[in-house]
Protein backbone atom coordinates (compact mmCIF):
# COMPACT_ATOMS: atom_id res chain seq x y z
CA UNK A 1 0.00 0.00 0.00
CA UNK A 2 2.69 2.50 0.76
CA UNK A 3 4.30 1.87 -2.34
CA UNK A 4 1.15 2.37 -3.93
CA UNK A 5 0.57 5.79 -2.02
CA UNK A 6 4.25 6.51 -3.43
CA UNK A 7 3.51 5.60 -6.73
CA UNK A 8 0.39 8.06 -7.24
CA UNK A 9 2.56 10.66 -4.92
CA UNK A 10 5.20 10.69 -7.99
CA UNK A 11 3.13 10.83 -10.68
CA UNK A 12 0.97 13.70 -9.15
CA UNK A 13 4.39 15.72 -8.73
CA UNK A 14 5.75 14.97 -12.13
CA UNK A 15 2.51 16.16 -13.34
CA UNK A 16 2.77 19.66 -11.34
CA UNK A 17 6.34 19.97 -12.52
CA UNK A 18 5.27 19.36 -16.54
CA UNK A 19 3.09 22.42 -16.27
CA UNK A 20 6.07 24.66 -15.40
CA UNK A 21 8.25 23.36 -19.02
CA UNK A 22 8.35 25.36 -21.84
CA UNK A 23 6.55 24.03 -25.13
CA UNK A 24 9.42 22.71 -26.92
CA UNK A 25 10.41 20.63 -22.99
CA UNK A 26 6.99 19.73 -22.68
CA UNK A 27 6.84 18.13 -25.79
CA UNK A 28 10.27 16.08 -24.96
CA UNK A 29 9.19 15.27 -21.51
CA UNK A 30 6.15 13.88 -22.93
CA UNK A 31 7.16 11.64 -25.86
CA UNK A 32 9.68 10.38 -23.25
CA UNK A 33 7.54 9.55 -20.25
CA UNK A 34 5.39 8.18 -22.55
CA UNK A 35 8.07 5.46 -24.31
CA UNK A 36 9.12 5.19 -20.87
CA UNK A 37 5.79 3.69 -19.44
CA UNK A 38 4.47 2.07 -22.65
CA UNK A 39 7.55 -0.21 -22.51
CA UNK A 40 7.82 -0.79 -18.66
CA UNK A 41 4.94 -3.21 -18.88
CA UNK A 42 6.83 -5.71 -17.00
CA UNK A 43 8.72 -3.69 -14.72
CA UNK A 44 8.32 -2.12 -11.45
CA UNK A 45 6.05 0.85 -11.77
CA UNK A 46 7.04 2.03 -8.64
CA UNK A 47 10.36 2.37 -9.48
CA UNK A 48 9.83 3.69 -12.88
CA UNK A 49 7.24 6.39 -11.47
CA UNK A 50 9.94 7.71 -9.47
CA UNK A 51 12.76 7.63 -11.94
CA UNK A 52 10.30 9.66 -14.29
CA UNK A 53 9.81 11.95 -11.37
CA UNK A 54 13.81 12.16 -10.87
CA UNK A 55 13.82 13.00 -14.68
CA UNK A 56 11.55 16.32 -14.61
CA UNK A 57 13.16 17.41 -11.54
CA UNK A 58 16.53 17.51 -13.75
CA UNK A 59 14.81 18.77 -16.27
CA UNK A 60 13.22 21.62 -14.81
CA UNK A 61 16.24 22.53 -13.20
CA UNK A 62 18.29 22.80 -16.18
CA UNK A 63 15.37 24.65 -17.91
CA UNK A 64 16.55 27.51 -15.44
CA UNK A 65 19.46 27.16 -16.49
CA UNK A 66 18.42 27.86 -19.72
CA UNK A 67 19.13 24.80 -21.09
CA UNK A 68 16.59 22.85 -23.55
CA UNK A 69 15.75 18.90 -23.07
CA UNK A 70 17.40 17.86 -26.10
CA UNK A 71 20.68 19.71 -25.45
CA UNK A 72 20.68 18.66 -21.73
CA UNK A 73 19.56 14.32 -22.43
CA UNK A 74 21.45 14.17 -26.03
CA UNK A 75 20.06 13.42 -29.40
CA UNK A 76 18.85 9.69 -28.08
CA UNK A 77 16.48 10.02 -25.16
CA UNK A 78 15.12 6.65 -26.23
CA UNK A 79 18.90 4.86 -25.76
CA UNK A 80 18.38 7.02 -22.25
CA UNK A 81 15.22 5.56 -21.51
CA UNK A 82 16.08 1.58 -23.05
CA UNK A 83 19.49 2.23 -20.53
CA UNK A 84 17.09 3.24 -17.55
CA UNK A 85 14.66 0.36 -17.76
CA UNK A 86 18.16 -1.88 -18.58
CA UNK A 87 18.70 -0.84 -15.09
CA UNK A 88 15.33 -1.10 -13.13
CA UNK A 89 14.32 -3.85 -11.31
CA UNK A 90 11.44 -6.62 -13.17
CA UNK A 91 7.68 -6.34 -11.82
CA UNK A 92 6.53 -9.43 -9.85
CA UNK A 93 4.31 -12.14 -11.26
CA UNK A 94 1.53 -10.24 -9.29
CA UNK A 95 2.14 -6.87 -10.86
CA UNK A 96 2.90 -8.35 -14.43
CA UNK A 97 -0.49 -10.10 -14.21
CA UNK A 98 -2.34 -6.63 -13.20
CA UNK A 99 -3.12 -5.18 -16.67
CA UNK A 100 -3.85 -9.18 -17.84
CA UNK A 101 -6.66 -9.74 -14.93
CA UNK A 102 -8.32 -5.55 -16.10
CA UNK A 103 -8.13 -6.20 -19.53
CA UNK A 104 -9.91 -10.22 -19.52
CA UNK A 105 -11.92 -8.38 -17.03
CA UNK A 106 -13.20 -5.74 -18.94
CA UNK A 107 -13.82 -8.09 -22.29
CA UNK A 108 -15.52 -10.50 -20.19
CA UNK A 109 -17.87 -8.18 -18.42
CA UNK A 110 -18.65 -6.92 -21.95
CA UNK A 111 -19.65 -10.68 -23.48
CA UNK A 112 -21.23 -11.34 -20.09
CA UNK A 113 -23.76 -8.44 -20.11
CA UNK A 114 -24.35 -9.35 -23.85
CA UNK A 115 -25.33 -13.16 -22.94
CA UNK A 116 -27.70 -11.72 -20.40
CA UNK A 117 -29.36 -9.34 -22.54
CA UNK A 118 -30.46 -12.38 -24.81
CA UNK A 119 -33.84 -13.57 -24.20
CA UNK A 120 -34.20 -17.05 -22.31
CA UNK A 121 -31.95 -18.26 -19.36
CA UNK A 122 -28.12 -17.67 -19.10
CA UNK A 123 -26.12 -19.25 -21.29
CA UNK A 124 -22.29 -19.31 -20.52
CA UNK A 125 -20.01 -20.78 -23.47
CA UNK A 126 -16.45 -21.06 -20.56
CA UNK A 127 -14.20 -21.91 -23.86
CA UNK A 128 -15.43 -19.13 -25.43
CA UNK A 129 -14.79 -17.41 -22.31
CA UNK A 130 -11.34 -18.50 -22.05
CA UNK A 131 -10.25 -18.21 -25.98
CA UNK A 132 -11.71 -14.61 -25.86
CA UNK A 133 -9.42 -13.67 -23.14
CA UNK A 134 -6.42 -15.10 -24.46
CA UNK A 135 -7.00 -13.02 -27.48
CA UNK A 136 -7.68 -9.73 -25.71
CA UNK A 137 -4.39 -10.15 -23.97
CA UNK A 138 -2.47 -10.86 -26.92
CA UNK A 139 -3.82 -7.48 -28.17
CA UNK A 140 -3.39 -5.38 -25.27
CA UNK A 141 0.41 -6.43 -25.50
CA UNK A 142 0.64 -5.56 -29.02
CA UNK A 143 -0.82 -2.20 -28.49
CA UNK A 144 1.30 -1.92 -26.03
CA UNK A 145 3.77 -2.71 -28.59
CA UNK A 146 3.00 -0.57 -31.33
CA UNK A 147 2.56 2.83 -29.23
CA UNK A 148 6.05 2.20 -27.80
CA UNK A 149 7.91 1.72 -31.04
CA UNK A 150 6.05 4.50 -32.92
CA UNK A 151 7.12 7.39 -30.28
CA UNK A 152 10.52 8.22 -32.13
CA UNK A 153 10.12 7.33 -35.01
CA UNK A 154 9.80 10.27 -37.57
CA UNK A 155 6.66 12.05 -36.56
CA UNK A 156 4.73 12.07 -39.85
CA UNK A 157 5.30 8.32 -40.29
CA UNK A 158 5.22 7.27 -36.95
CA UNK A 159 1.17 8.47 -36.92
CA UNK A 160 0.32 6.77 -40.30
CA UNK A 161 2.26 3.60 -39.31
CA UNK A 162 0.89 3.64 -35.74
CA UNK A 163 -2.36 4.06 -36.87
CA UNK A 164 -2.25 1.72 -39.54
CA UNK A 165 -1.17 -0.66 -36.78
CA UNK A 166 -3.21 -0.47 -34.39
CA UNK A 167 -6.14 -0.57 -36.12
CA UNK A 168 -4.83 -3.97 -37.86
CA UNK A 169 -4.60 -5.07 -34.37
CA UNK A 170 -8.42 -4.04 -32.83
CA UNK A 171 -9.95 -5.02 -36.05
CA UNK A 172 -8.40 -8.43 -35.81
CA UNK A 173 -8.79 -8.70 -31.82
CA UNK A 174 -12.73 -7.64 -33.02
CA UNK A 175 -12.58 -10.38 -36.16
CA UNK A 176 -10.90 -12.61 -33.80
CA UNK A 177 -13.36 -12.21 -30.97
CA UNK A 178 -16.48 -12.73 -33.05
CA UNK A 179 -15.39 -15.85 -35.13
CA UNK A 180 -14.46 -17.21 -31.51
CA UNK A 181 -18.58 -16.43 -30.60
CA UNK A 182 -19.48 -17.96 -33.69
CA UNK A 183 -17.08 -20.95 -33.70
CA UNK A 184 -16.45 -22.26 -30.53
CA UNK A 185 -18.23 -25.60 -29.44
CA UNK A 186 -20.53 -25.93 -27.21
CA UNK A 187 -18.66 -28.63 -24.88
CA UNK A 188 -18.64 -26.28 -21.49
CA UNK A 189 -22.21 -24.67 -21.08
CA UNK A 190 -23.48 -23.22 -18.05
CA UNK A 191 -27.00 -22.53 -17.86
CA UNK A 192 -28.20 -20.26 -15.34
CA UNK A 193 -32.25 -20.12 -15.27
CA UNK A 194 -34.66 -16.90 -14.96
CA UNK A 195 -34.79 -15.72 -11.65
CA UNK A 196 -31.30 -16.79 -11.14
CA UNK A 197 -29.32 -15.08 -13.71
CA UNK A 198 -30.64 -11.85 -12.56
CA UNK A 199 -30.13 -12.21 -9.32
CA UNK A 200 -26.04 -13.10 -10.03
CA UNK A 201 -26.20 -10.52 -12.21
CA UNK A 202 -27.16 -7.92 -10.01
CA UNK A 203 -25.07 -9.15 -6.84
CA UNK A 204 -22.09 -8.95 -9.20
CA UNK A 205 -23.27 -4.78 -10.44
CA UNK A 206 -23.65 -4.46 -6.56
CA UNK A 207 -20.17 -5.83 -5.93
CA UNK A 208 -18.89 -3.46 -8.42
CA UNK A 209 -20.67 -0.37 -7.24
CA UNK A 210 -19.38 -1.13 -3.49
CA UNK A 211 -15.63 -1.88 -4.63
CA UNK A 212 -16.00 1.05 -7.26
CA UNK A 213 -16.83 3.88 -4.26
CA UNK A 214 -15.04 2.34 -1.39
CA UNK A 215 -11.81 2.73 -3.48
CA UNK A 216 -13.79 6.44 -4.75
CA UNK A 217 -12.24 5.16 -7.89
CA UNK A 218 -14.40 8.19 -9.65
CA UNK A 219 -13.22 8.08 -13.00
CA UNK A 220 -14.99 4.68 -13.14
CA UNK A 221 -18.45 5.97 -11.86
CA UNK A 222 -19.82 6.19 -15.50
CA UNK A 223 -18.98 2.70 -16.40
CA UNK A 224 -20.23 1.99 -13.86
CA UNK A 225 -23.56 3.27 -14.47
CA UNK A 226 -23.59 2.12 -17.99
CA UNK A 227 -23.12 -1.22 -16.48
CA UNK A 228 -26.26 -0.68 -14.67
CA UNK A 229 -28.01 0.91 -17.49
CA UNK A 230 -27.42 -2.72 -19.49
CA UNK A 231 -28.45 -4.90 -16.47
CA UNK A 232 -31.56 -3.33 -16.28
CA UNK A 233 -32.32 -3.58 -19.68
CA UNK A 234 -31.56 -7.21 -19.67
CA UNK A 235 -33.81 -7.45 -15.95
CA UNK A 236 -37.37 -5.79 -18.14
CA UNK A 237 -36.22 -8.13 -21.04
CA UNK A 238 -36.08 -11.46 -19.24
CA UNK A 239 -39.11 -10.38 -16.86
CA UNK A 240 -41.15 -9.35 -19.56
CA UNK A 241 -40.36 -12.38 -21.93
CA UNK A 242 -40.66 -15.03 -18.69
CA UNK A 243 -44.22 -13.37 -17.58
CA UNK A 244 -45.32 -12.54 -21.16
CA UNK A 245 -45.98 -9.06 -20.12
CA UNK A 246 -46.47 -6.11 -22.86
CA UNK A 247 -46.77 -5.71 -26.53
CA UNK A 248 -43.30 -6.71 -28.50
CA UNK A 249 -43.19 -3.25 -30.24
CA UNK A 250 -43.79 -1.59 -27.50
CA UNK A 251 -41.40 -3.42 -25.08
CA UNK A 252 -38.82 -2.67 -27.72
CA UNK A 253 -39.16 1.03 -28.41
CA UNK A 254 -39.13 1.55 -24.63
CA UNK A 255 -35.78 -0.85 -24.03
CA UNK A 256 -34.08 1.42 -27.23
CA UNK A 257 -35.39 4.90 -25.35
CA UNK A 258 -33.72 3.37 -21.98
CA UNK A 259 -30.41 2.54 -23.86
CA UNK A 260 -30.27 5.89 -25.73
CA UNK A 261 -31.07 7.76 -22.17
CA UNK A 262 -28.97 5.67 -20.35
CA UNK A 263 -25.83 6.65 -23.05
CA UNK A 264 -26.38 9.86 -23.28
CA UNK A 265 -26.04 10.57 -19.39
CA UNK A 266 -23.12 8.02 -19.83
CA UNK A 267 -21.23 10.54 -21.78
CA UNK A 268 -22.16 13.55 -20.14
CA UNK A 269 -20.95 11.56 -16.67
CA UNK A 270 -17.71 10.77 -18.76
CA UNK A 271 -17.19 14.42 -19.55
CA UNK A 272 -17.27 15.79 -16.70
CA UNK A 273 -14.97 12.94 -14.72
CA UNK A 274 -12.28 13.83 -17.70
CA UNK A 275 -12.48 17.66 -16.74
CA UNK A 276 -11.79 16.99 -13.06
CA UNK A 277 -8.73 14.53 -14.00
């Protein structure tokens, strides 16, 4: 925890000291913190947090010296920053697996909500489950990847080729992800009946929304929310299907008018969280 505490205690400082670097520093500070975190991905963030910190300390000190990044770090700051992380000590197994366990998280909890929004009980495909996760990690490390290697390269190219890239690698982790949904067997189903799906479902958005504002981990209050937004849908759907309650059309129209609502305040939420970062 108190590295933790340390962690977010360096990065708020480096941030305050940013703000005080002339255009032409800023811009070198950033293309360099920025290689500099995109390729510690297995290496203590702790320790990289605080050399980064060390960095715009020197930096701002020879900037009233009146002496410009370039000049002061040489004509390779990414030799600088490959001899740094050369240097720092690796992440544990723990740490490594950190980004693994939020992004299979996050694609989960997508495919989840969208089997529970389908009429009829719960159906969980696990292989699909487990090939779908395998692939979203394999695409968060070549993103990972790409941004890294694209920082210094010549600026006009590097945005055509990093953009070319990365959208080669989310359309094929999207390609990838839906011919797993269409392909995949059905050897391990679990089948979760109406009332029983919803309430797991909402004990898990419950469990979210309590871990969520204990941590006051605001900037994830609109997912959140949207989260919410889609479990209720899927609640009215299921309840309204299972009790044969209300005209199709009009069961329909009102679930769209929900979703549009429910988006709309989404972004708005979204908005205003970014302005307060």
């Amino acid at each position: 925890m108190a590295n933790k505490q340390e962690t977010t205690y360096w990065r708020e400082q480096t941030n305050l000291i940013e703000q005080q670097f002339n255009e032409k520093n800023r811009q070198f500070f950033d293309d360099f913190r920025s290689y500099l975190l995109l390729s510690s991905l297995f290496y203590d963030e702790h320790k990289v947090t605080e050399q980064v910190y060390a960095i715009a300390m020197d930096l701002l000190e020879a900037q009233t010296h009146g002496e410009e990044a370039q000049h002061y770090f040489g004509n390779d700051p990414k030799g600088v920053a490959d001899e740094l992380l050369a240097n720092t000590p690796k992440s544990n197994l723990k740490e490594r697996l950190k980004l693994a366990y939020l992004a299979v998280g996050i694609s989960w909890g997508i495919k989840f909500i969208a089997d529970f929004t389908n009429q009829g009980p719960l159906v969980l495909n696990l292989l699909d489950y487990l090939l779908t996760g395998l692939v979203t990690v394999l695409a968060v490390i070549g993103i990972f990847a790409i941004i890294s290697k694209t920082i210094y390269q010549k600026k006009g190219t590097s945005k055509v080729i990093r953009f070319g890239s990365l959208w080669l690698v989310v359309s094929g982790w999207i390609g990838l992800s839906l011919l797993i949904n269409l392909l995949t067997p059905n050897w391990w189903l679990l089948t979760i009946a109406f009332p029983f799906d919803v309430v797991l479902v909402g004990s898990l958005l419950v469990a979210a929304i309590v871990f969520v504002v204990s941590r006051k981990e605001k900037a994830f209050y609109p997912i959140v929310f949207l989260l919410g937004v889609f479990v209720l849908l899927g609640c009215l759907q299921k309840a309204m299907a299972f009790y044969h309650i209300g005209d199709p059309s009009w069961m329909t129209g009102g679930l769209l008018t929900l979703l549009v609502v429910g988006f709309l305040i989404f972004l708005w939420w979204t908005r205003r969280v970014m302005k307060k970062q």
